[in-house]
N, C-alpha and C. Protein backbone atom coordinates (compact mmCIF):
# COMPACT_ATOMS: atom_id res chain seq x y z
N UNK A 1 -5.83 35.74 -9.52
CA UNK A 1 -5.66 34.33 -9.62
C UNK A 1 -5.39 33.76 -8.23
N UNK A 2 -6.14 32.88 -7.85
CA UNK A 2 -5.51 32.39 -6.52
C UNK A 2 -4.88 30.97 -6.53
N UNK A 3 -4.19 30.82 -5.44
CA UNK A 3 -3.70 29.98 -5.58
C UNK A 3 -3.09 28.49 -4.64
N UNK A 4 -3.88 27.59 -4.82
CA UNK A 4 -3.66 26.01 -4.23
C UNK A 4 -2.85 26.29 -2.95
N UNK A 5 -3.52 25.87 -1.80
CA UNK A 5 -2.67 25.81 -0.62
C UNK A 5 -3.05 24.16 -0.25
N UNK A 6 -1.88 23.47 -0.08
CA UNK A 6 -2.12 22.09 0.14
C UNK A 6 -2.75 21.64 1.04
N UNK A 7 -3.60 21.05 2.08
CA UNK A 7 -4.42 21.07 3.63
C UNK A 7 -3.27 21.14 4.05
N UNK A 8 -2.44 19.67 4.17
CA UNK A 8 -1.63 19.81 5.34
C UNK A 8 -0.05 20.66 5.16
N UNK A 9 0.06 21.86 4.40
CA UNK A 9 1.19 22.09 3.91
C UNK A 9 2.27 22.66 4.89
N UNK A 10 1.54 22.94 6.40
CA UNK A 10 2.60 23.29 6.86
C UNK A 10 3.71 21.86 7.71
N UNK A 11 2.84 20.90 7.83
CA UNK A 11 3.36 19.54 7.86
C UNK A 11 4.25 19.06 7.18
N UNK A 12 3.67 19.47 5.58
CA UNK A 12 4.42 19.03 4.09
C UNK A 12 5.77 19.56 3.92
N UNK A 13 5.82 21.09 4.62
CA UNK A 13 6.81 21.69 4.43
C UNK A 13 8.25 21.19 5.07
N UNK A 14 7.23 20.79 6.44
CA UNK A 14 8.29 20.18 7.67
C UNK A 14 9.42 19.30 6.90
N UNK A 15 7.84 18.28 6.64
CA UNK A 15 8.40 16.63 6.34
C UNK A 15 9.68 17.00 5.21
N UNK A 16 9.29 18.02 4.48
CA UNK A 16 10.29 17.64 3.49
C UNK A 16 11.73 18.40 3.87
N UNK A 17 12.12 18.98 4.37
CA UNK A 17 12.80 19.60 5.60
C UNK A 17 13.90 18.86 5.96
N UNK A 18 13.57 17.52 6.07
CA UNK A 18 14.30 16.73 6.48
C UNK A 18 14.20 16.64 8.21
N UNK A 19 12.82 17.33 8.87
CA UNK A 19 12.03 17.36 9.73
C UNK A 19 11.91 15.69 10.71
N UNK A 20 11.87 14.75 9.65
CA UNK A 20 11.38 13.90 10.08
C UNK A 20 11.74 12.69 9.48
N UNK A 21 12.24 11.29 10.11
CA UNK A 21 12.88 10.09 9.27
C UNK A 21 11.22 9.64 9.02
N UNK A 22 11.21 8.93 7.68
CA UNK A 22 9.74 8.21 7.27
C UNK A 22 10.05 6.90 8.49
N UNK A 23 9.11 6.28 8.71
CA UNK A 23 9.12 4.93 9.30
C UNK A 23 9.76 3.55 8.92
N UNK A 24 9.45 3.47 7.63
CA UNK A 24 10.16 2.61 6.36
C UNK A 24 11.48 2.81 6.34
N UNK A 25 12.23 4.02 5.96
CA UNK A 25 12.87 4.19 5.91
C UNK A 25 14.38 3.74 7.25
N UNK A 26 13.65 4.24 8.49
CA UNK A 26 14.45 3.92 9.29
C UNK A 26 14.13 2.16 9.66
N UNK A 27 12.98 1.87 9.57
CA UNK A 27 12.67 0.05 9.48
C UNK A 27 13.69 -0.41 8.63
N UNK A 28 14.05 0.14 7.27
CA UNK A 28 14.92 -0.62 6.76
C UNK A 28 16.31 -0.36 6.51
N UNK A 29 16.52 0.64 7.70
CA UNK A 29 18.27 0.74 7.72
C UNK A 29 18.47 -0.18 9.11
N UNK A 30 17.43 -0.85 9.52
CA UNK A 30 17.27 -1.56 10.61
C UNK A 30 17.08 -3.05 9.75
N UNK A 31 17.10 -3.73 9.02
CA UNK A 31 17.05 -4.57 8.17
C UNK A 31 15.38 -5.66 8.68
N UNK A 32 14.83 -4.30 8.92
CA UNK A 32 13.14 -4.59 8.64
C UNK A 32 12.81 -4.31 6.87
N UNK A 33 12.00 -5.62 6.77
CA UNK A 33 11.51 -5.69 4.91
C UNK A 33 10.10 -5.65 5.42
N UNK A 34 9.66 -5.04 4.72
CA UNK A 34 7.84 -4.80 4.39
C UNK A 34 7.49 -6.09 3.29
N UNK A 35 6.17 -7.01 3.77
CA UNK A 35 6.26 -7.80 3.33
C UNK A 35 4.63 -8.02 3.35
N UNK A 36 3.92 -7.25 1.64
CA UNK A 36 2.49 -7.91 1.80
C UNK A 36 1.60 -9.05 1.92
N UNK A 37 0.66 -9.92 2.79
CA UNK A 37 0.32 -10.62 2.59
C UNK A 37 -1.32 -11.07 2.08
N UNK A 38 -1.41 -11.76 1.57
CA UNK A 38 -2.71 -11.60 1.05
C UNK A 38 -4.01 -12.45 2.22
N UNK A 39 -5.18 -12.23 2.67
CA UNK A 39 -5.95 -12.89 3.28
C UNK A 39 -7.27 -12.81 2.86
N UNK A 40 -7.70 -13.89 3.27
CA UNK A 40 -9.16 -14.80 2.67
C UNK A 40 -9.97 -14.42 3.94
N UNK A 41 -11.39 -14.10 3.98
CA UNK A 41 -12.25 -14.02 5.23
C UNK A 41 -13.65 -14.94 4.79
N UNK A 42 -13.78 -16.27 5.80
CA UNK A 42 -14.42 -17.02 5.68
C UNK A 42 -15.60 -17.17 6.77
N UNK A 43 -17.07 -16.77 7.36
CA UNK A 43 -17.63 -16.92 8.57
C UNK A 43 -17.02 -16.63 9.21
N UNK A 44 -16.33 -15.04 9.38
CA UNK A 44 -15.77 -14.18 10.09
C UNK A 44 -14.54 -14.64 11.34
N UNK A 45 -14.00 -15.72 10.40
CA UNK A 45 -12.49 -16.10 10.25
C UNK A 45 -11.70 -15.58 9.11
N UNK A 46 -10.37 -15.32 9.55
CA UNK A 46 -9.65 -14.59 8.54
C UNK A 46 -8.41 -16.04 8.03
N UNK A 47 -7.84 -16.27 7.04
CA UNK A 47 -7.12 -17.23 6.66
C UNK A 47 -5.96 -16.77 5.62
N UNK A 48 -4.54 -16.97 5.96
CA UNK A 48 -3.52 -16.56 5.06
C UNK A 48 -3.60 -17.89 4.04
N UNK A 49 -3.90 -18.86 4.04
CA UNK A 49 -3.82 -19.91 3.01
C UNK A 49 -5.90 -20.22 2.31
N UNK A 50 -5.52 -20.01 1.02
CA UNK A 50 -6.27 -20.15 -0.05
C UNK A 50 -7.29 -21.12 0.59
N UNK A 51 -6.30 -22.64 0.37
CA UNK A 51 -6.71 -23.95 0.87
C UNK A 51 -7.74 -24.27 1.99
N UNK A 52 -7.34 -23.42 2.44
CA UNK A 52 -8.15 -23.59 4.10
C UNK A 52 -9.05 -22.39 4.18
N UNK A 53 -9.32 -21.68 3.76
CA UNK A 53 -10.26 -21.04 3.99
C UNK A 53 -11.29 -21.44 2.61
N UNK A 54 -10.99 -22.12 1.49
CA UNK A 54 -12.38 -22.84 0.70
C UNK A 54 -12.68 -24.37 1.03
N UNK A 55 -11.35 -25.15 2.43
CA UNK A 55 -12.39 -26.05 2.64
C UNK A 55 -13.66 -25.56 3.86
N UNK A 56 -13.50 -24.48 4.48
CA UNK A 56 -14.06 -23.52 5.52
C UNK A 56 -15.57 -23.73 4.96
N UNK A 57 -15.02 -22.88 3.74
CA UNK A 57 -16.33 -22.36 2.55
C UNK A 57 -17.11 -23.52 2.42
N UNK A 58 -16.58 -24.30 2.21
CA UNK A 58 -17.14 -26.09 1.84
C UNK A 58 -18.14 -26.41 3.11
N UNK A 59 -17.41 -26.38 4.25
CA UNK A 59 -17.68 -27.32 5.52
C UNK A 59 -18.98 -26.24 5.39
N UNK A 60 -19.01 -25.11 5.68
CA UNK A 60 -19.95 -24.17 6.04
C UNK A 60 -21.61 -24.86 4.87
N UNK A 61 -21.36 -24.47 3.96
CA UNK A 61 -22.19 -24.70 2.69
C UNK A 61 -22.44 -26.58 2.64
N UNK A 62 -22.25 -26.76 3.31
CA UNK A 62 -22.69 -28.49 3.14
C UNK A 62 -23.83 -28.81 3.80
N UNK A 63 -24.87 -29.38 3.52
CA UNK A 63 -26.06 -29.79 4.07
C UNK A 63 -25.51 -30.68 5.28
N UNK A 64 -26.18 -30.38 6.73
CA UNK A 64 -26.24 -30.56 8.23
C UNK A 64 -27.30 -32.01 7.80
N UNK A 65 -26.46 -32.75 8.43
CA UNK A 65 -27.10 -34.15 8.33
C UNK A 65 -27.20 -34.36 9.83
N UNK A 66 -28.88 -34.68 10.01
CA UNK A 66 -28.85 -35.02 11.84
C UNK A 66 -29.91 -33.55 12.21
N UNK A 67 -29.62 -32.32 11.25
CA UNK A 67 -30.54 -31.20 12.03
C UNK A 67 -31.47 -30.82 11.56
């Protein structure tokens, strides 16, 4: 029978060891909060608000009067 060696297990072994503080972890004994945000990509502009990146969408998609 053989048996499962994890790829990175001699890493795995470390980490769990107590080898190593996670990043998070020490971020938030530092009173760093992880905080997801969501973003819109409009004609290769990026936009944190909804609003503004579908009047983007709008301006883009509107018939050019004059060309």
């Amino acid at each position: 029978m053989s048996q499962f060696t994890h790829p990175n297990a001699a890493s795995h072994n470390w980490e769990n060891e107590g080898g190593s503080v996670g990043p998070e972890s020490y971020a938030g004994s530092l009173g760093v909060v992880r905080v997801l945000t969501e973003t819109f990509k409009v004609g290769g502009y990026t936009y944190t608000n909804l609003a503004d990146a579908v009047a983007q969408a709008r301006r883009i998609q509107a018939p050019r009067i004059g060309r």
